[in-house]
C-alpha atoms as a PDB file:
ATOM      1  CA  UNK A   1      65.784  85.070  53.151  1.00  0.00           C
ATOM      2  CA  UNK A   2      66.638  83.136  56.152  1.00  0.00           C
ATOM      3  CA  UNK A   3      67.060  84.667  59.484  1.00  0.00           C
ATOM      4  CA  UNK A   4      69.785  82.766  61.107  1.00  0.00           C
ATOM      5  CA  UNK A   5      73.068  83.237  58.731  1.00  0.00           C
ATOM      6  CA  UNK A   6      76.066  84.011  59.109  1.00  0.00           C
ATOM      7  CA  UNK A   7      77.632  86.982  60.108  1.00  0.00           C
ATOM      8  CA  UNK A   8      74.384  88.562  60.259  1.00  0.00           C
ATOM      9  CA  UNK A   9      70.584  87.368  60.858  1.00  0.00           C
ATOM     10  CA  UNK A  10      67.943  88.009  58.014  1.00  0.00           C
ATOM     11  CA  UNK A  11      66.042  90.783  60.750  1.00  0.00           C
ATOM     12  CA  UNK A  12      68.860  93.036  61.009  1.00  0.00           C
ATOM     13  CA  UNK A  13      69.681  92.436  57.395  1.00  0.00           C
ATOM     14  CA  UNK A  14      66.421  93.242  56.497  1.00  0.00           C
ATOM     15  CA  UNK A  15      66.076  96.851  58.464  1.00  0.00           C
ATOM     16  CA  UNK A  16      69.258  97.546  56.910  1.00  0.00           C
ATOM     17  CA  UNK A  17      68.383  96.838  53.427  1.00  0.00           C
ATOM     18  CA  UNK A  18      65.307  99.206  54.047  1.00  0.00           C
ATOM     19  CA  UNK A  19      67.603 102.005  55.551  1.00  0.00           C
ATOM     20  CA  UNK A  20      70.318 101.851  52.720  1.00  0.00           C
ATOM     21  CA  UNK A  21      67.559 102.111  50.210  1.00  0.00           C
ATOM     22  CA  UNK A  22      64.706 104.535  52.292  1.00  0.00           C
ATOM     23  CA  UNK A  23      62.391 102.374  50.242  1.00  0.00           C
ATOM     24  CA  UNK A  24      59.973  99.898  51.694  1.00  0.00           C
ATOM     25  CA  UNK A  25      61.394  96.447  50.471  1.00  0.00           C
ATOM     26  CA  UNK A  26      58.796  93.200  50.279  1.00  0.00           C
ATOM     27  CA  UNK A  27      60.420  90.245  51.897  1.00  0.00           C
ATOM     28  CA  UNK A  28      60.039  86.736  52.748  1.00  0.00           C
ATOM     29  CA  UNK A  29      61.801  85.292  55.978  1.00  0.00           C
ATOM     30  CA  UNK A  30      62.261  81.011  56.529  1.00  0.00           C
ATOM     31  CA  UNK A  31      63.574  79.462  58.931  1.00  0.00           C
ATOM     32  CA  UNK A  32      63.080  76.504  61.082  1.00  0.00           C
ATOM     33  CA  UNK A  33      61.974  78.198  64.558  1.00  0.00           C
ATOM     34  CA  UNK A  34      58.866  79.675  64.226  1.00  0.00           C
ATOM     35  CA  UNK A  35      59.856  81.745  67.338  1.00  0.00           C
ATOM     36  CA  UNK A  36      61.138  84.445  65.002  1.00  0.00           C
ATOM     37  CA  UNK A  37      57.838  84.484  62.715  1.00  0.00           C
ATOM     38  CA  UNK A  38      56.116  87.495  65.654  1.00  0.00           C
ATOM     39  CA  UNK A  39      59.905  89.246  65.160  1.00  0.00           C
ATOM     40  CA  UNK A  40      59.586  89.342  61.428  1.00  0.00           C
ATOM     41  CA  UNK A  41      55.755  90.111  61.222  1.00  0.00           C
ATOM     42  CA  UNK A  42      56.956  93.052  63.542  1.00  0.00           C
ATOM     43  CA  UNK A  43      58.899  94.562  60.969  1.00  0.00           C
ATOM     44  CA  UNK A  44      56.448  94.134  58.029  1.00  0.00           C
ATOM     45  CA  UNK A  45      57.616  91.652  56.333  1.00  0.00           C
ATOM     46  CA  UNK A  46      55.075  90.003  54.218  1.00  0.00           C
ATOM     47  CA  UNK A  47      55.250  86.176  54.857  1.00  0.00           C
ATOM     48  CA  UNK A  48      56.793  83.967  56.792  1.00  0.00           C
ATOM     49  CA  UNK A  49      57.464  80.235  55.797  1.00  0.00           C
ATOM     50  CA  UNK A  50      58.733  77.372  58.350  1.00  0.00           C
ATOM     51  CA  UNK A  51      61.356  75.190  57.619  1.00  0.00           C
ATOM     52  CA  UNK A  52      60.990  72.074  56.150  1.00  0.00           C
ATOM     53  CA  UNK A  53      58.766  74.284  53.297  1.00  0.00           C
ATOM     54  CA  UNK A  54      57.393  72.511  50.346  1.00  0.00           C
ATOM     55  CA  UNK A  55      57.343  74.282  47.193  1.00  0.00           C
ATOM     56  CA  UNK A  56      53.896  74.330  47.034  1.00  0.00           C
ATOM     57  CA  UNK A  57      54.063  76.569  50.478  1.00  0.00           C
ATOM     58  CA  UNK A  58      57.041  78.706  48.335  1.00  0.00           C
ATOM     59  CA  UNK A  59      54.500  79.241  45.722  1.00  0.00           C
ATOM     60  CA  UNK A  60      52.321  80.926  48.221  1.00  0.00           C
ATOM     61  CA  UNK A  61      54.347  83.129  49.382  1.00  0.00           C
ATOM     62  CA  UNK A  62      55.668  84.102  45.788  1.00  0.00           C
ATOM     63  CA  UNK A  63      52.402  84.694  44.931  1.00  0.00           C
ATOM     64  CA  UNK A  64      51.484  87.313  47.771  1.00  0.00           C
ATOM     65  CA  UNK A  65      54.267  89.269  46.685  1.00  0.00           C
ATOM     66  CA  UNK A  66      53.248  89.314  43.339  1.00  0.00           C
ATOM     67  CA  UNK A  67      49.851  90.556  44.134  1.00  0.00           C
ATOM     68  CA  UNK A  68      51.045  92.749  46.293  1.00  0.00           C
ATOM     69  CA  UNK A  69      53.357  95.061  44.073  1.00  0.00           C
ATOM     70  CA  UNK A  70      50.046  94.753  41.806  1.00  0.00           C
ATOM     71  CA  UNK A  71      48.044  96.478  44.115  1.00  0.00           C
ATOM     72  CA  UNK A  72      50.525  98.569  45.282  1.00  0.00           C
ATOM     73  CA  UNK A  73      51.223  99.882  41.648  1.00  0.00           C
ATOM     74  CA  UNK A  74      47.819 100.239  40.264  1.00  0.00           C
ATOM     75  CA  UNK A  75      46.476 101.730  43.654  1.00  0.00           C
ATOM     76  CA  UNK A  76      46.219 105.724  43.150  1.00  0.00           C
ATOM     77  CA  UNK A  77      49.577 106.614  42.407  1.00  0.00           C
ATOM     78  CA  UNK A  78      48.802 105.796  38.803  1.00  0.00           C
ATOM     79  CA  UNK A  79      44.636 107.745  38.938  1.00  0.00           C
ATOM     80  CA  UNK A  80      43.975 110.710  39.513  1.00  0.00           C
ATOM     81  CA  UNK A  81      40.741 111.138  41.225  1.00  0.00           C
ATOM     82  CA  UNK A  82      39.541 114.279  39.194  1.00  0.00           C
ATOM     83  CA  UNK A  83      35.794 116.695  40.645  1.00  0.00           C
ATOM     84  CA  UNK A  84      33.289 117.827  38.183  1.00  0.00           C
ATOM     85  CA  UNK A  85      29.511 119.026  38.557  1.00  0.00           C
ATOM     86  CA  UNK A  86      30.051 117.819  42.221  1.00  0.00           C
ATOM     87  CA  UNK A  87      30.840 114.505  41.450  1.00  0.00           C
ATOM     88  CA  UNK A  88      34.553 112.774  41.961  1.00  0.00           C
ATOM     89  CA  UNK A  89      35.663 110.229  38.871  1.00  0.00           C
ATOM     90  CA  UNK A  90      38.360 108.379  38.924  1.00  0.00           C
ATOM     91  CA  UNK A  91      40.872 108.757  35.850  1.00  0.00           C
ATOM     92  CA  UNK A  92      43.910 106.691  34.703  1.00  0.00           C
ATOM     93  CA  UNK A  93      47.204 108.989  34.474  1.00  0.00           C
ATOM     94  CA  UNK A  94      47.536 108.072  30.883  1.00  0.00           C
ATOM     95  CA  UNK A  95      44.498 108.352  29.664  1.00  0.00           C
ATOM     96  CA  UNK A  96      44.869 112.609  30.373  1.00  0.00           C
ATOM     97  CA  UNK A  97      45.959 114.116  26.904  1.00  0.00           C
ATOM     98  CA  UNK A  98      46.836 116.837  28.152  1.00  0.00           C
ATOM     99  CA  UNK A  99      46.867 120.045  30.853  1.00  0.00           C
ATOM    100  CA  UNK A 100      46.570 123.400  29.813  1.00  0.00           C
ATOM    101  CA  UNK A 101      47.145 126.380  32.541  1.00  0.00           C
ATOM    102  CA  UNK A 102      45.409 129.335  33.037  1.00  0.00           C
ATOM    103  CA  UNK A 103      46.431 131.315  35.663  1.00  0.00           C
ATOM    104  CA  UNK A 104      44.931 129.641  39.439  1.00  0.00           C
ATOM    105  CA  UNK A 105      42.929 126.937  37.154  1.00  0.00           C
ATOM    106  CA  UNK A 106      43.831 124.034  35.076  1.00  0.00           C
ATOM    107  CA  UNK A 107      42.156 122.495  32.711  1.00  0.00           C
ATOM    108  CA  UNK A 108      43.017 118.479  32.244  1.00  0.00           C
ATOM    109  CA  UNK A 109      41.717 116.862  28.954  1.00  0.00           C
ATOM    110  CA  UNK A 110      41.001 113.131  29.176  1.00  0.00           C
ATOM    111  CA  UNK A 111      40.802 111.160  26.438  1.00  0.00           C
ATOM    112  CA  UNK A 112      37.795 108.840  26.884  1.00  0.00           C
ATOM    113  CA  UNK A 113      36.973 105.244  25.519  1.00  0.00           C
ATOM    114  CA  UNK A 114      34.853 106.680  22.821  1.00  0.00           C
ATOM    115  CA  UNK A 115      37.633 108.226  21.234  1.00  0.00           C
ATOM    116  CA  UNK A 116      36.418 111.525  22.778  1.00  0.00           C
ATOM    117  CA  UNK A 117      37.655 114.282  25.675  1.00  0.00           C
ATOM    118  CA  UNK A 118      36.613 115.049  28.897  1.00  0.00           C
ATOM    119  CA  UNK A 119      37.553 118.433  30.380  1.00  0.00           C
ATOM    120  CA  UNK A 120      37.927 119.027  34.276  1.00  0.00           C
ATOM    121  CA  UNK A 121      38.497 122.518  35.772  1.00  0.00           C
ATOM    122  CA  UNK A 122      40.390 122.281  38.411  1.00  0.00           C
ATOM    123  CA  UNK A 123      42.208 124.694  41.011  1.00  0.00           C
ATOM    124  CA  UNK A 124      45.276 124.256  41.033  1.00  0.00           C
ATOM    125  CA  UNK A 125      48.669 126.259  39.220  1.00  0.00           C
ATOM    126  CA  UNK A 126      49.955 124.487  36.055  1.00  0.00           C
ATOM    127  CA  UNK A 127      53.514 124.697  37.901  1.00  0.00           C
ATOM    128  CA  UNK A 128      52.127 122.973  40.961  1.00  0.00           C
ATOM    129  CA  UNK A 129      50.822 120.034  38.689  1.00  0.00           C
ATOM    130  CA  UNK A 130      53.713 119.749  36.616  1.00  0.00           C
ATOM    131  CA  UNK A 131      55.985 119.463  39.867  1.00  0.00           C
ATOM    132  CA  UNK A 132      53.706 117.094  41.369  1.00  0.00           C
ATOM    133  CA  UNK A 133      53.240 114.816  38.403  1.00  0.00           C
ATOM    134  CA  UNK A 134      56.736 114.934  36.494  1.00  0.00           C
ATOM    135  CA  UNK A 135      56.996 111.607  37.610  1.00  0.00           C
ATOM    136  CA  UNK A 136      54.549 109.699  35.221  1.00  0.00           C
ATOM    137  CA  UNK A 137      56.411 111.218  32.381  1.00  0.00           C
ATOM    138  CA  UNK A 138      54.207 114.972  32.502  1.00  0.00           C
ATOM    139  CA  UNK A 139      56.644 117.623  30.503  1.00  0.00           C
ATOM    140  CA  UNK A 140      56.029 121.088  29.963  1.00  0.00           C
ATOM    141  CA  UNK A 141      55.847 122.354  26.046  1.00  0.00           C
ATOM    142  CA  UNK A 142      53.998 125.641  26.278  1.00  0.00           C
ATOM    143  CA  UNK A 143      54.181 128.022  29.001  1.00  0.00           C
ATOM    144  CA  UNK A 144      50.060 126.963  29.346  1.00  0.00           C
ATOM    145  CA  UNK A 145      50.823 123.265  28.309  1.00  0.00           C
ATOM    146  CA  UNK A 146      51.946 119.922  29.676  1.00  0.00           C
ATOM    147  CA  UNK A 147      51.937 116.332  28.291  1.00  0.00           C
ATOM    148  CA  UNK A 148      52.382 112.937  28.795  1.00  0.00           C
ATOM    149  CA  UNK A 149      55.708 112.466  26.963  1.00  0.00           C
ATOM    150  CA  UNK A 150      54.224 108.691  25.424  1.00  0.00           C
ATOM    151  CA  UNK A 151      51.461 110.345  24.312  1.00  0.00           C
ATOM    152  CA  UNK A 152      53.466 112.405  21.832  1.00  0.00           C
ATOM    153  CA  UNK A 153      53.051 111.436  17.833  1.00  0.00           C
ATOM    154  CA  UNK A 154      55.026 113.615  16.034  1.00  0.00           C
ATOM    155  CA  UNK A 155      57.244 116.961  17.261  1.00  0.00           C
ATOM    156  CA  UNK A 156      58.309 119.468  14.943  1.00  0.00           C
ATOM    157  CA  UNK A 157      60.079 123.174  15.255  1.00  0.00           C
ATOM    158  CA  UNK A 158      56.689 124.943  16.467  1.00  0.00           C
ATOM    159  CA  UNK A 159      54.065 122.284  17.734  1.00  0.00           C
ATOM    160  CA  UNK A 160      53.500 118.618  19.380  1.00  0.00           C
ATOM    161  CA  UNK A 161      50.642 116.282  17.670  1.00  0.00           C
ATOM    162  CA  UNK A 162      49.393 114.421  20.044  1.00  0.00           C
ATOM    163  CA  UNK A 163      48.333 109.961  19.333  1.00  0.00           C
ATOM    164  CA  UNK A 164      44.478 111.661  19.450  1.00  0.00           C
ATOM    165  CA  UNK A 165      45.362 114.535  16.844  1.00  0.00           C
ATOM    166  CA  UNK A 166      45.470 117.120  18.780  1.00  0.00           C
ATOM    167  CA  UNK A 167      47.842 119.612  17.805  1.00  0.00           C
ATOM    168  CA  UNK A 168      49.481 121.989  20.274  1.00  0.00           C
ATOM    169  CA  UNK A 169      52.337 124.774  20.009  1.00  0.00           C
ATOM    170  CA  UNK A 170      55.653 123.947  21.180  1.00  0.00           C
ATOM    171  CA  UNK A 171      57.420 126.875  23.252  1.00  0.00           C
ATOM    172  CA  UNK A 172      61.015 127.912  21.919  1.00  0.00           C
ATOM    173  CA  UNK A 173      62.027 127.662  25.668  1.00  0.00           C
ATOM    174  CA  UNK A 174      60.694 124.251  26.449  1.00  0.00           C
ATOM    175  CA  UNK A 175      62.399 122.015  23.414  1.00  0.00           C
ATOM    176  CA  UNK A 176      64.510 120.341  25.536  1.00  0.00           C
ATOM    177  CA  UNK A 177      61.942 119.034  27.627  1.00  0.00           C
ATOM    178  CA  UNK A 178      61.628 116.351  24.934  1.00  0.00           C
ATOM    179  CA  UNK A 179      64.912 115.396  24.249  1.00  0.00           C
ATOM    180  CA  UNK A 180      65.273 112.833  26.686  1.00  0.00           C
END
């Protein structure tokens, strides 16, 4: 956006935006004093092009925000980074099959490239997993179970098949977890 419009200036505009929406937004100021380029780079933003631009310098700036909300996406929030045998490995959130409970320990099933599992024992409550990961789609079926919800095959009254065949029991309680 520029920063000198009217009514209000692309700055203010801009903190606004990011209080409205309590989200970090990527942005691009232009404008034709570069005295404002320190002002914007204050607030974050993520490039800053002088007037007269040429498309080519547009380009550039596109393209940082693309890779950007690339790394931004595939950084962490979509791994888990998983201990076992003392060692840490790094695991993509939908490559896990599935997380059984039992009691302080979990165990998480990954399904591997081989068209195998990995299990990791890890301490932590199924309840404090499933709250922490409901966000990349984890649903409860079983009072000791959770899935991904796209890695579900076929559902029926009493179990879940899994896309790698496994076959696990569907709690009369959690049914609704699947509707939606």
């Amino acid at each position: 956006m520029d920063i000198q419009m009217p009514k209000i200036n692309g700055i203010d505009f801009y903190k606004q935006l990011n209080q409205i929406t309590q989200k970090e937004t990527v942005g691009i100021f232009i404008s034709a004093n570069p005295s404002f380029a320190i002002d914007a780079y204050e607030i974050d933003i993520l490039d800053f092009i002088l007037k007269p631009a040429s498309f080519e310098r547009f380009e550039k700036a596109i393209s940082k925000v693309h890779d950007f909300i690339n790394i931004k996406n595939n950084k962490s929030e979509n791994y888990l980074t998983l201990k076992q045998d003392f060692l840490s490995e790094k695991v993509k959130i939908s490559d896990i099959s599935y997380v059984e409970g039992s009691g302080e320990y979990i165990k998480i099933i990954v399904n591997t490239s081989q068209n195998q599992t990995k299990t990791f024992m890890q301490f932590q409550r199924l309840k404090d997993f499933e709250i922490e990961y409901a966000k990349y789609g984890f649903v409860r079926i079983h009072k000791s179970y959770l899935i991904l919800k796209e890695n579900i095959l076929i559902s029926s009254f009493s179990s879940v098949t899994l896309k790698n065949g496994k076959n696990l029991p569907l709690g009369r309680v959690y049914k609704d977890n699947l509707k939606n």
